[in-house]
PDB file of N, CA and C in Angstrom:
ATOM      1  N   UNK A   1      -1.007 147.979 228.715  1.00  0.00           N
ATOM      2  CA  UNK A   1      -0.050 147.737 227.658  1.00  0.00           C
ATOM      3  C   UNK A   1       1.122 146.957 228.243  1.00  0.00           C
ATOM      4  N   UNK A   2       1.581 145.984 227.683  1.00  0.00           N
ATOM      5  CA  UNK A   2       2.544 144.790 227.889  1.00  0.00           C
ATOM      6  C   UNK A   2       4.245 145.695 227.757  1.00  0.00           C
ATOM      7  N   UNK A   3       5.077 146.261 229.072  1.00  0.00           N
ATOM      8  CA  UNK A   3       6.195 146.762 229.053  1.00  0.00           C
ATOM      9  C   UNK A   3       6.900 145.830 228.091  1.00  0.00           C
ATOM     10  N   UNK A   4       6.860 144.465 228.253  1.00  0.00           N
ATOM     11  CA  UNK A   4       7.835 143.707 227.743  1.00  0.00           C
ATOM     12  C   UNK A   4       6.904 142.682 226.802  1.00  0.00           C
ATOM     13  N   UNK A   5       7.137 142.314 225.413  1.00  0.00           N
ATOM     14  CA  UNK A   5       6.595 141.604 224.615  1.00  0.00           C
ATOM     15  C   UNK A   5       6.875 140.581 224.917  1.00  0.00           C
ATOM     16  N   UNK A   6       6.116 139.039 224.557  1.00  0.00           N
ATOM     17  CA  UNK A   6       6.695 138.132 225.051  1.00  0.00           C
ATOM     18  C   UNK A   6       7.386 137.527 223.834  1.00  0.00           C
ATOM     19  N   UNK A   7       8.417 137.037 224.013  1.00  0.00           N
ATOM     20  CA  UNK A   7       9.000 136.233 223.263  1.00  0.00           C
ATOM     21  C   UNK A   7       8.674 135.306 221.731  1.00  0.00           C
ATOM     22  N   UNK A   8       8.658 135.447 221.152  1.00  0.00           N
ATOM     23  CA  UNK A   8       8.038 134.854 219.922  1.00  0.00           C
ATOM     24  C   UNK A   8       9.024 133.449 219.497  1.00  0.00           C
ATOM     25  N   UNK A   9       8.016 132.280 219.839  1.00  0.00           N
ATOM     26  CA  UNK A   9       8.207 130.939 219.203  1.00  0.00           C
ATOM     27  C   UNK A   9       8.371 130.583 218.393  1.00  0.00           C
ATOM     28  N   UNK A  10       9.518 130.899 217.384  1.00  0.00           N
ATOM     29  CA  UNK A  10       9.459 130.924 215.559  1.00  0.00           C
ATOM     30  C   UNK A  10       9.502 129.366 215.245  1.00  0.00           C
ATOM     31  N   UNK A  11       9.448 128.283 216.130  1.00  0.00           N
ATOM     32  CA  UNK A  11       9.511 127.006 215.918  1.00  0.00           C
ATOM     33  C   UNK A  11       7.639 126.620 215.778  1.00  0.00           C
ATOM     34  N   UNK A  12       7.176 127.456 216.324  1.00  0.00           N
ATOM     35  CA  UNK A  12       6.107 126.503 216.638  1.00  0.00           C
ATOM     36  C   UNK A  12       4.681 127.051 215.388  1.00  0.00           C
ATOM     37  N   UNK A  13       4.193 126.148 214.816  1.00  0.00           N
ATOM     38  CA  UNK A  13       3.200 125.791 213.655  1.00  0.00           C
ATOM     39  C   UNK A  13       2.039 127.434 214.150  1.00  0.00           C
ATOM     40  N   UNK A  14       1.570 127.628 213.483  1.00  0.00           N
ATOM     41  CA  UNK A  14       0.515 128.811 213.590  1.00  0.00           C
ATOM     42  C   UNK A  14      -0.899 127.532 213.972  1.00  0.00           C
ATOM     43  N   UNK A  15      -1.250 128.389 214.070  1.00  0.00           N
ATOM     44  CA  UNK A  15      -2.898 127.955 214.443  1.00  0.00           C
ATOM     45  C   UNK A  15      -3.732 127.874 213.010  1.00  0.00           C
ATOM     46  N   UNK A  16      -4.457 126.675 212.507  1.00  0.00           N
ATOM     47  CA  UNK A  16      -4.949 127.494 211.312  1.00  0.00           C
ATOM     48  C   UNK A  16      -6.380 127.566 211.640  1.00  0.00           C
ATOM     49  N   UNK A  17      -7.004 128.362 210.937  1.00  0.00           N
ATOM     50  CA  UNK A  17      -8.154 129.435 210.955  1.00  0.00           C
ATOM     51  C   UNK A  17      -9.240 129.016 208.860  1.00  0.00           C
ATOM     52  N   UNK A  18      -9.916 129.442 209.408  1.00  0.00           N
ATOM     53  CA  UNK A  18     -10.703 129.698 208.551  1.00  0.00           C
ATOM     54  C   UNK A  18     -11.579 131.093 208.749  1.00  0.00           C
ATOM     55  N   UNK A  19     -11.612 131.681 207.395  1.00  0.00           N
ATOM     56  CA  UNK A  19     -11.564 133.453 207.314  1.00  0.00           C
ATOM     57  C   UNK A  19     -12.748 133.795 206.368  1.00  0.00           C
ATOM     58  N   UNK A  20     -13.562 134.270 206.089  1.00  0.00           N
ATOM     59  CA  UNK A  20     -13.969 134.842 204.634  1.00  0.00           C
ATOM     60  C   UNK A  20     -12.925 136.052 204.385  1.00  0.00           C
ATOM     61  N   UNK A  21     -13.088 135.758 203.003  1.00  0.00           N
ATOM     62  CA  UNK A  21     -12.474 136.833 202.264  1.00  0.00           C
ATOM     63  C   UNK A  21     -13.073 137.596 201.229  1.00  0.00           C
ATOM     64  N   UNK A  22     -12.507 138.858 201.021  1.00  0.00           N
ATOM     65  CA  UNK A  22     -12.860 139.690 200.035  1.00  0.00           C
ATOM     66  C   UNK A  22     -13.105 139.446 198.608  1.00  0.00           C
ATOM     67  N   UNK A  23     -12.809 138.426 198.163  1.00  0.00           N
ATOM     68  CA  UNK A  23     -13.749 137.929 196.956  1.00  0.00           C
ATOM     69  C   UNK A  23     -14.760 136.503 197.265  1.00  0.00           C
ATOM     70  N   UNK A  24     -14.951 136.773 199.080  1.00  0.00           N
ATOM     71  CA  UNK A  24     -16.501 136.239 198.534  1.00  0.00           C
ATOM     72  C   UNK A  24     -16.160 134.584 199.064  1.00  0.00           C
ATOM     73  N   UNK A  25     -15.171 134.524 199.286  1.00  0.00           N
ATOM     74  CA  UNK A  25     -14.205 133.005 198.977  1.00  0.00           C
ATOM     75  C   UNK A  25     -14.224 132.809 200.768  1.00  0.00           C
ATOM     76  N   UNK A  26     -14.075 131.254 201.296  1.00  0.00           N
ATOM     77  CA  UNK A  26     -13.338 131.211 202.396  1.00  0.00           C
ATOM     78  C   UNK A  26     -12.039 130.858 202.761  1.00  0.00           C
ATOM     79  N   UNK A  27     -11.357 131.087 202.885  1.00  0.00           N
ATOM     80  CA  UNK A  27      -9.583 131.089 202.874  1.00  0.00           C
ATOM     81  C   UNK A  27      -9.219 130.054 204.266  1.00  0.00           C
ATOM     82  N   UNK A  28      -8.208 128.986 204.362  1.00  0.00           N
ATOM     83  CA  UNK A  28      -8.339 128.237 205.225  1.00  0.00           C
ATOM     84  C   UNK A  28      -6.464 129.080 205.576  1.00  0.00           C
ATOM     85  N   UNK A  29      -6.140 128.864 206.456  1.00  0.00           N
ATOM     86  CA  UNK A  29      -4.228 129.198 206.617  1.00  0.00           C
ATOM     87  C   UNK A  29      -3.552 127.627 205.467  1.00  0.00           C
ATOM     88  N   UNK A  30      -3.806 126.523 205.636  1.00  0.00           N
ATOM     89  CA  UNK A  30      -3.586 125.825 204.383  1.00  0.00           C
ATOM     90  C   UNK A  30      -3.917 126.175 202.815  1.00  0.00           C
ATOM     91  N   UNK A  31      -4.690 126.854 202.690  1.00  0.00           N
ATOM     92  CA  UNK A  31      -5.054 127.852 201.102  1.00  0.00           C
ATOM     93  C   UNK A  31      -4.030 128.645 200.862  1.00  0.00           C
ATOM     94  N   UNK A  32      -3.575 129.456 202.190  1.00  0.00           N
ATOM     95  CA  UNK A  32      -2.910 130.418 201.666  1.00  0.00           C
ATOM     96  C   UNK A  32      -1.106 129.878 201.743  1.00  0.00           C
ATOM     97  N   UNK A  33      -0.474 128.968 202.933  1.00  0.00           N
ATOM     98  CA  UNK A  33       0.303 128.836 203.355  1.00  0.00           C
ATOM     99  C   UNK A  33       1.274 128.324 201.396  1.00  0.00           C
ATOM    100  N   UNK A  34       2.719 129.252 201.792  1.00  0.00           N
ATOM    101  CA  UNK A  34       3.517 129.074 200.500  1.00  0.00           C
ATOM    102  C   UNK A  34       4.420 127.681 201.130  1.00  0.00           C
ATOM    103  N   UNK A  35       5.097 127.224 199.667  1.00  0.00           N
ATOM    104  CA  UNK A  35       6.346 126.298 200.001  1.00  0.00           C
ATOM    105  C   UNK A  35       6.953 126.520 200.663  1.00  0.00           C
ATOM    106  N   UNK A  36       7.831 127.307 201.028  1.00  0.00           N
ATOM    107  CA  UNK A  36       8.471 128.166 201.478  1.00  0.00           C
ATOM    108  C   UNK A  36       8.444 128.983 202.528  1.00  0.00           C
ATOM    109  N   UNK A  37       7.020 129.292 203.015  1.00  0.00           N
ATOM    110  CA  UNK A  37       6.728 129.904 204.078  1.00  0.00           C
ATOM    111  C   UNK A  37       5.520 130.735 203.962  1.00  0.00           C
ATOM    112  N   UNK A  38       5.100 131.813 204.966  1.00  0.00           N
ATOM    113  CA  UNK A  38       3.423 132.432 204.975  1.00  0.00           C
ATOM    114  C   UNK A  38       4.151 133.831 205.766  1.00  0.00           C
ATOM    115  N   UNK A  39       3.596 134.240 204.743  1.00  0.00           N
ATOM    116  CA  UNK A  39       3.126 135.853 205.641  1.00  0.00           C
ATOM    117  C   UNK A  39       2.194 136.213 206.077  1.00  0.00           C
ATOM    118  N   UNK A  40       1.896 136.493 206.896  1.00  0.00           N
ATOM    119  CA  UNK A  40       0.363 136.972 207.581  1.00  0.00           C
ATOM    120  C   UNK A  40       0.672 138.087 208.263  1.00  0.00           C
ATOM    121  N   UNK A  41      -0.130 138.961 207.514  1.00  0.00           N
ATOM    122  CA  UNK A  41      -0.429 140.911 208.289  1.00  0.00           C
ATOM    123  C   UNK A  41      -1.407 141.125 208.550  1.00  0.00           C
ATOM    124  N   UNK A  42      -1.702 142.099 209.616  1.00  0.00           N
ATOM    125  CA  UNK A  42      -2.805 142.185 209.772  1.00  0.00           C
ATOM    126  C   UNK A  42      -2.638 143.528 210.056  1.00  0.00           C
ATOM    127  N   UNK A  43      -3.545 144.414 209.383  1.00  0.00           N
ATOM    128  CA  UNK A  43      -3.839 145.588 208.642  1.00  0.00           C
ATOM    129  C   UNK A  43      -5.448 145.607 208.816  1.00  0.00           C
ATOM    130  N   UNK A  44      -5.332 147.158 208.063  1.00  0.00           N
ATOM    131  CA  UNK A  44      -7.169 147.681 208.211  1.00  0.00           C
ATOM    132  C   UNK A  44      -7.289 148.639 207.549  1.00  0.00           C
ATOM    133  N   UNK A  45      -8.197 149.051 206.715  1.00  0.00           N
ATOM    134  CA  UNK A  45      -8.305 150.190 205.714  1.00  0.00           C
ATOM    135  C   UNK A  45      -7.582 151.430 206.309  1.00  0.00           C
ATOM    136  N   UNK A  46      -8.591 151.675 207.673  1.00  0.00           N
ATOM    137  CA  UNK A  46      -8.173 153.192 208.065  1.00  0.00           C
ATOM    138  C   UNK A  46      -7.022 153.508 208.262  1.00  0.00           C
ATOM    139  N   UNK A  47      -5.915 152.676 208.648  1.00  0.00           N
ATOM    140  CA  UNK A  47      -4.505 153.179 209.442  1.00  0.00           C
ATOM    141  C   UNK A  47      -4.121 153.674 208.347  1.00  0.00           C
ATOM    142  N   UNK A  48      -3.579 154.993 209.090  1.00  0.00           N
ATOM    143  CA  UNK A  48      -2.468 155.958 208.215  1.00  0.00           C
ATOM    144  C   UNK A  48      -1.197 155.483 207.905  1.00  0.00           C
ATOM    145  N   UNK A  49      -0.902 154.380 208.710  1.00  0.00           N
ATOM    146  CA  UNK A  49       0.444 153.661 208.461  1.00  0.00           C
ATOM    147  C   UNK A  49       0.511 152.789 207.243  1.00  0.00           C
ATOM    148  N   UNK A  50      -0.887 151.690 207.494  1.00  0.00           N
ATOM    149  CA  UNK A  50      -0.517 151.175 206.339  1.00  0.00           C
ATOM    150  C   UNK A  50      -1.215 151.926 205.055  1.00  0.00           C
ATOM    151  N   UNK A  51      -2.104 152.434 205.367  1.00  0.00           N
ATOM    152  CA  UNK A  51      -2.289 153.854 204.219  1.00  0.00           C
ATOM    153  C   UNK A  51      -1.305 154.098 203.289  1.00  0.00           C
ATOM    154  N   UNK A  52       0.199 154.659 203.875  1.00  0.00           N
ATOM    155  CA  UNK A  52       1.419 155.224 203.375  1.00  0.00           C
ATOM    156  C   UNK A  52       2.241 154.375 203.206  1.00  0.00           C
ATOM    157  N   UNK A  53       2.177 153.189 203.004  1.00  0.00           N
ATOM    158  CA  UNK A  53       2.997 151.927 202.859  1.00  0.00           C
ATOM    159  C   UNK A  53       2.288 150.825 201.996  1.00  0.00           C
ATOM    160  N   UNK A  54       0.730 151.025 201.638  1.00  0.00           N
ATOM    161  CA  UNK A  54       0.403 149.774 200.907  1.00  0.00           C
ATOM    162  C   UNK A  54       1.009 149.530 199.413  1.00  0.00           C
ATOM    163  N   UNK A  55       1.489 150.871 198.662  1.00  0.00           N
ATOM    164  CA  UNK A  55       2.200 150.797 197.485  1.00  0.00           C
ATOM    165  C   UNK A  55       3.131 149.216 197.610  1.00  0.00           C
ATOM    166  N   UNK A  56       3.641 149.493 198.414  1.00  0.00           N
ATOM    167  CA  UNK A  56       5.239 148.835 199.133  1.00  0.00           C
ATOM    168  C   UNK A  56       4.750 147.520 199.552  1.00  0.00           C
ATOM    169  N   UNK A  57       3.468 147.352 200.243  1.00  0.00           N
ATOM    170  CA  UNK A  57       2.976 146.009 200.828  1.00  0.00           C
ATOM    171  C   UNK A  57       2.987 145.067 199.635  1.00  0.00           C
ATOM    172  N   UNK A  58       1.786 145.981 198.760  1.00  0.00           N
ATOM    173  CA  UNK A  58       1.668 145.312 197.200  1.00  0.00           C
ATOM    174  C   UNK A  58       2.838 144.586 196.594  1.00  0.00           C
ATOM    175  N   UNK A  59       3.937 145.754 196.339  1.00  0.00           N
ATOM    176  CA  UNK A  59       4.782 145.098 195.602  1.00  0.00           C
ATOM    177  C   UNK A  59       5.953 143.992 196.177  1.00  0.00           C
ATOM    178  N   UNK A  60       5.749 144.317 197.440  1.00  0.00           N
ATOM    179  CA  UNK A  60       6.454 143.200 197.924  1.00  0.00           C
ATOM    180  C   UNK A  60       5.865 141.984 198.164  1.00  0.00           C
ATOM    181  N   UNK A  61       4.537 141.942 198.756  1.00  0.00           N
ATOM    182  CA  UNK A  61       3.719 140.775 198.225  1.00  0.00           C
ATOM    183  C   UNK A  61       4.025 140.298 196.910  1.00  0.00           C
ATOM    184  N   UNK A  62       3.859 140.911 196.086  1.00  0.00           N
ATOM    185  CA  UNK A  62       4.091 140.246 194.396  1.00  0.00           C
ATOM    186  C   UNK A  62       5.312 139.493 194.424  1.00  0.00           C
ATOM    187  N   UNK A  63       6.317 139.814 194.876  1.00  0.00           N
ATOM    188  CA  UNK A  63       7.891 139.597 195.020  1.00  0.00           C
ATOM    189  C   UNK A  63       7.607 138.555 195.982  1.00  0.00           C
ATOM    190  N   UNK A  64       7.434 138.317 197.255  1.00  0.00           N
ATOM    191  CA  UNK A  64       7.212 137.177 197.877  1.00  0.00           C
ATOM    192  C   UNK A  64       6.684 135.802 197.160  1.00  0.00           C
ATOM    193  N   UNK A  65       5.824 136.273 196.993  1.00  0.00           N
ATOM    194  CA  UNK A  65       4.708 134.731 195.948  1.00  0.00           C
ATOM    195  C   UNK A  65       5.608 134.389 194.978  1.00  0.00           C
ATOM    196  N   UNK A  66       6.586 135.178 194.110  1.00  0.00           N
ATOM    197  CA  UNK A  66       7.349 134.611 192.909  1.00  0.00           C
ATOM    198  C   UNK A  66       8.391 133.458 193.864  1.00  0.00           C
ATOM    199  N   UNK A  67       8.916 133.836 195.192  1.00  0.00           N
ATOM    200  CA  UNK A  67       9.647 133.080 195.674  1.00  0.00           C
ATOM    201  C   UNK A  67       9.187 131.710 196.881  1.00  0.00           C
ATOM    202  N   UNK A  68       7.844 131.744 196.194  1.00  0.00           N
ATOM    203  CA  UNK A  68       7.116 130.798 197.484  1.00  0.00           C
ATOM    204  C   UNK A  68       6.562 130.674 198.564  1.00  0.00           C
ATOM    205  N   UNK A  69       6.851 131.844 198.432  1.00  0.00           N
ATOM    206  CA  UNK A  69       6.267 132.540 200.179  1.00  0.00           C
ATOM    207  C   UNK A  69       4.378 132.656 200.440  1.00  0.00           C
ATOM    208  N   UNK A  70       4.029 132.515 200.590  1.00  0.00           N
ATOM    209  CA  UNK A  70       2.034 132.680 200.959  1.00  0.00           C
ATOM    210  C   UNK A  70       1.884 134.101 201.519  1.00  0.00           C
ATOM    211  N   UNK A  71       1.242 134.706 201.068  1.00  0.00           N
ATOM    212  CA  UNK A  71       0.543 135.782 201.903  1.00  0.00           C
ATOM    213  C   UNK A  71      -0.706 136.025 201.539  1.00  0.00           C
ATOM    214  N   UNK A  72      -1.020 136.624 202.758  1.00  0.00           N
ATOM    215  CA  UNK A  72      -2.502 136.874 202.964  1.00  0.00           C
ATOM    216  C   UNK A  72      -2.456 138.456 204.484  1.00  0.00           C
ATOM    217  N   UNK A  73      -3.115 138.842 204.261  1.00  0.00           N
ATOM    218  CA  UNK A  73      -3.741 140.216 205.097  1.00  0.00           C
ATOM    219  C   UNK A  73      -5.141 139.675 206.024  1.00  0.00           C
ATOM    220  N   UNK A  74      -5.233 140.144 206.984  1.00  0.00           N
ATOM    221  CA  UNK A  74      -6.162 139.975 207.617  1.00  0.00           C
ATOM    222  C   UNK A  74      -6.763 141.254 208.607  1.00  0.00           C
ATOM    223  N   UNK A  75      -7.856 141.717 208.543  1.00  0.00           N
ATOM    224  CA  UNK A  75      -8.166 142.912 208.902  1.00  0.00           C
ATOM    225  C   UNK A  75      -9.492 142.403 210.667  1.00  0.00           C
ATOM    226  N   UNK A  76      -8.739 143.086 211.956  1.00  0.00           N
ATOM    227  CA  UNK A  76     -10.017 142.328 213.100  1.00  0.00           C
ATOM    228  C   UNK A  76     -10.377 143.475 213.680  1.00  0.00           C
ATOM    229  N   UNK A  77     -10.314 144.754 212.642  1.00  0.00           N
ATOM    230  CA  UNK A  77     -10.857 145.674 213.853  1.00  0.00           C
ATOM    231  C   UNK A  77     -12.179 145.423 214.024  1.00  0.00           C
ATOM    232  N   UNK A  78     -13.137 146.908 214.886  1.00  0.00           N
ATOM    233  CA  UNK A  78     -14.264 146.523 215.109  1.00  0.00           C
ATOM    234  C   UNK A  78     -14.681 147.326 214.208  1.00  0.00           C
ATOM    235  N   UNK A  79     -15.612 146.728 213.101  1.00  0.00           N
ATOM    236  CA  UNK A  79     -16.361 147.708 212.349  1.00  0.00           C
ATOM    237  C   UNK A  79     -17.293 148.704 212.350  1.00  0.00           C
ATOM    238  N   UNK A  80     -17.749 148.275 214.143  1.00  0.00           N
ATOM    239  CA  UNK A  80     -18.412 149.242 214.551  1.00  0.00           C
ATOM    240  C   UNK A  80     -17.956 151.139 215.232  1.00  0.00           C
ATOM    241  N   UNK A  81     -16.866 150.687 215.662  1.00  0.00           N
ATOM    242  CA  UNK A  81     -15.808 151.345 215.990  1.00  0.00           C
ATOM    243  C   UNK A  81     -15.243 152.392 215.086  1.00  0.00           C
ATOM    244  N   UNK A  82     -14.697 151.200 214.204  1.00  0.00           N
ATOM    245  CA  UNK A  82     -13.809 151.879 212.749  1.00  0.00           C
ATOM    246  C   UNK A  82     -14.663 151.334 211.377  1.00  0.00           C
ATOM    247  N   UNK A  83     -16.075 152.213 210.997  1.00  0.00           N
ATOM    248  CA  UNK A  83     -16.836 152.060 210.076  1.00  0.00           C
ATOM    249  C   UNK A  83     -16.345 151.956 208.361  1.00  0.00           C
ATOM    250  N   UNK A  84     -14.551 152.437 208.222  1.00  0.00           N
ATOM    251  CA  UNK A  84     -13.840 152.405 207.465  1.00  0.00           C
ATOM    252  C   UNK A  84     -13.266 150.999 207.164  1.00  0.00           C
ATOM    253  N   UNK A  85     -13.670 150.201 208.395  1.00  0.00           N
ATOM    254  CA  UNK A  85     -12.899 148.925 208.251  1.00  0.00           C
ATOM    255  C   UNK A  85     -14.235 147.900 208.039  1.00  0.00           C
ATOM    256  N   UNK A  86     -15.581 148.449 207.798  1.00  0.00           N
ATOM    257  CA  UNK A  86     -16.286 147.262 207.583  1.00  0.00           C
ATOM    258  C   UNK A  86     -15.692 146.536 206.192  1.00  0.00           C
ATOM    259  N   UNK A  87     -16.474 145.077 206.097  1.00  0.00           N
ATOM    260  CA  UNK A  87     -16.150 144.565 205.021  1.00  0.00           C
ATOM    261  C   UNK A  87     -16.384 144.644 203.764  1.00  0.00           C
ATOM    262  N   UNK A  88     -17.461 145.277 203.598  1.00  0.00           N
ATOM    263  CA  UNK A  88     -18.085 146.184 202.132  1.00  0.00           C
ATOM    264  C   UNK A  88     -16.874 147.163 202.186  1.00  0.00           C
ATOM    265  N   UNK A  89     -16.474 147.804 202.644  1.00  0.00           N
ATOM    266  CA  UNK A  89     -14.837 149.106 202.916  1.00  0.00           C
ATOM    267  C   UNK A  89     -13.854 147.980 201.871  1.00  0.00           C
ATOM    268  N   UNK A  90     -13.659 146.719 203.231  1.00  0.00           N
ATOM    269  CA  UNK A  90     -12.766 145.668 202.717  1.00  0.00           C
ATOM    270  C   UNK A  90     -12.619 145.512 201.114  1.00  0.00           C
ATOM    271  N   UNK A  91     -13.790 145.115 200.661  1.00  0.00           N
ATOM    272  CA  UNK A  91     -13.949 144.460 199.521  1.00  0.00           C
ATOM    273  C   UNK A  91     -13.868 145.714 198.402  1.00  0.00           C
ATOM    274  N   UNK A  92     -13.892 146.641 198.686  1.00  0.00           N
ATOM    275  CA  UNK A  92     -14.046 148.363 198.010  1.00  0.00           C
ATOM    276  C   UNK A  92     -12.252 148.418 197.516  1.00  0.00           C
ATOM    277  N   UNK A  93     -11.644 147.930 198.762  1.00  0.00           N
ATOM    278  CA  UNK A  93     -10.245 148.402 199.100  1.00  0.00           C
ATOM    279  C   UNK A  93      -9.775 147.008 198.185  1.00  0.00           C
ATOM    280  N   UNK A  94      -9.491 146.185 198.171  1.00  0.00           N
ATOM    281  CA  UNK A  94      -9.060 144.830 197.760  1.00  0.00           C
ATOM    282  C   UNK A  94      -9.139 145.371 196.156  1.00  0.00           C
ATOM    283  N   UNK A  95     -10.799 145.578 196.128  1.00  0.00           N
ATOM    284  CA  UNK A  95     -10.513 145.626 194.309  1.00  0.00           C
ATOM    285  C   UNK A  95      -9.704 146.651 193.743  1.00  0.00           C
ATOM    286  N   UNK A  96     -10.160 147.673 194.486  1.00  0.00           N
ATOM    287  CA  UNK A  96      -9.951 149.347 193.751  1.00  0.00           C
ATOM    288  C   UNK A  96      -8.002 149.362 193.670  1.00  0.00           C
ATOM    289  N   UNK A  97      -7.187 148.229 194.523  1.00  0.00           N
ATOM    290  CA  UNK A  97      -5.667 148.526 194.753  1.00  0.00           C
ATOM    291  C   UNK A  97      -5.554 147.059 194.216  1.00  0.00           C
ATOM    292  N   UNK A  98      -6.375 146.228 193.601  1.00  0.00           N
ATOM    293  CA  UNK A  98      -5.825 145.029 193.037  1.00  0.00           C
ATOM    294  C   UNK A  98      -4.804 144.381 194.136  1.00  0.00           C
ATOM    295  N   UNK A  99      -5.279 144.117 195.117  1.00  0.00           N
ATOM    296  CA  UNK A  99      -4.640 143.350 196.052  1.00  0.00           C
ATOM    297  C   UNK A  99      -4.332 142.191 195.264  1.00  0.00           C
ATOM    298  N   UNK A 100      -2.744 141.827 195.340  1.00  0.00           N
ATOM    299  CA  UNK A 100      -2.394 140.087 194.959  1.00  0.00           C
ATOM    300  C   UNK A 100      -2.251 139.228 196.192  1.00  0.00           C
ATOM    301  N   UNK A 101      -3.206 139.670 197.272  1.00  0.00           N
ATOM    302  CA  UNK A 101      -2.787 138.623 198.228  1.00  0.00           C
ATOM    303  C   UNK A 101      -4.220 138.681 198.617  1.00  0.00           C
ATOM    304  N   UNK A 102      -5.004 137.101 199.603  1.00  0.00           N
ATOM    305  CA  UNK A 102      -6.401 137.184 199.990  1.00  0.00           C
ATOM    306  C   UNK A 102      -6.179 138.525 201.374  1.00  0.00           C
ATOM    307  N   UNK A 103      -7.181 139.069 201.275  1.00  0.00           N
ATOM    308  CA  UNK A 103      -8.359 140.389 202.368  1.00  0.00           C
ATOM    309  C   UNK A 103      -9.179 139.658 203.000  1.00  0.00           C
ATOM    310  N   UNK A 104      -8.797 138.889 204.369  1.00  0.00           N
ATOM    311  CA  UNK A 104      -9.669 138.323 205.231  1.00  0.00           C
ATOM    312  C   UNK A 104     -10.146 139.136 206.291  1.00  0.00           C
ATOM    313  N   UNK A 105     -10.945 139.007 206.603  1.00  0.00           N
ATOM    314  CA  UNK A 105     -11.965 139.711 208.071  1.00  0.00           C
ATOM    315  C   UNK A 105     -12.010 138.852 209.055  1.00  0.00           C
ATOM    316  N   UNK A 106     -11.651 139.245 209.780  1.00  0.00           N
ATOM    317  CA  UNK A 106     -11.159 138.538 211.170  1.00  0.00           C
ATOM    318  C   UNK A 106     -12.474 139.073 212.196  1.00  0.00           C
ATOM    319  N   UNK A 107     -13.980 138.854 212.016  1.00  0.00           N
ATOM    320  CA  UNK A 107     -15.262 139.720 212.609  1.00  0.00           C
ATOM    321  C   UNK A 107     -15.226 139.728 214.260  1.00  0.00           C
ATOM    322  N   UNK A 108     -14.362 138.298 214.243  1.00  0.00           N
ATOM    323  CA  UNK A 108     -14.494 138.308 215.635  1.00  0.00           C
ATOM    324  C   UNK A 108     -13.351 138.293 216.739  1.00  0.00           C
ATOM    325  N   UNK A 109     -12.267 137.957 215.864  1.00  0.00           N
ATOM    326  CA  UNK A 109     -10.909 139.223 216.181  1.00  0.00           C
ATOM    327  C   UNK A 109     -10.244 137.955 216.572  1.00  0.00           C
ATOM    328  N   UNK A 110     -11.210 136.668 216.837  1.00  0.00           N
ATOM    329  CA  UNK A 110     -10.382 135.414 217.513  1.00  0.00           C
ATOM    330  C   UNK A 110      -9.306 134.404 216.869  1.00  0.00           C
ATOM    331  N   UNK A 111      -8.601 134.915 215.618  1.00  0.00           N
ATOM    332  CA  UNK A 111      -7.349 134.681 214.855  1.00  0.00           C
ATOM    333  C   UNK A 111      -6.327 135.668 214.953  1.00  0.00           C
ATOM    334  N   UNK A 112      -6.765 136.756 215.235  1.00  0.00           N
ATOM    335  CA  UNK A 112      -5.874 138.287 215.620  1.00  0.00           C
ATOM    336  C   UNK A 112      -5.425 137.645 217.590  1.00  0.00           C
TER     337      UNK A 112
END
């Protein structure tokens, strides 16, 4: 585990990626990226954290997009690992909480 985080480059462009997503769709970081700016989380069914906080993710997602902002979620655990986080889970979870933002799977963790 890293004592000291390294520094975060808020100047410098993200990497973009191409993702499938939970409706089936492929999501490019240009698909999702807002006028204004991009949020990108990365989350996973099982955590108890975001468990007890997705109410809050939701509605602040909703609130972001009215102001331009892009978001999108991206989930890289291992599904083998955390069988809660396969993508059939994914796509279970997306509909059943009406996600307003894309549910990408990150399978091979190399955008995480």
């Amino acid at each position: 585990m890293a004592v000291s985080p390294p520094v975060c480059d808020f100047g410098r462009p993200a990497p973009d990626f191409t993702l499938p997503g939970t409706d089936r769709r492929l999501w490019s970081l240009h698909d999702i990226a807002g006028p204004r700016g991009t949020l990108v989380m990365f989350i996973c069914n099982h955590c108890p954290y975001v468990q007890s906080i997705l109410d809050r993710i939701i509605r602040d997602a909703e609130a972001l997009v009215k102001t331009g902002i892009g978001v999108v979620a991206i989930s890289a655990n291992d599904a083998v690992a955390y069988p809660e986080d396969n993508f059939e889970n994914m796509v279970r979870l997306a509909r059943d909480r009406a996600l307003p933002f894309p549910y990408l799977h990150d399978d091979t963790q190399a955008v995480a």
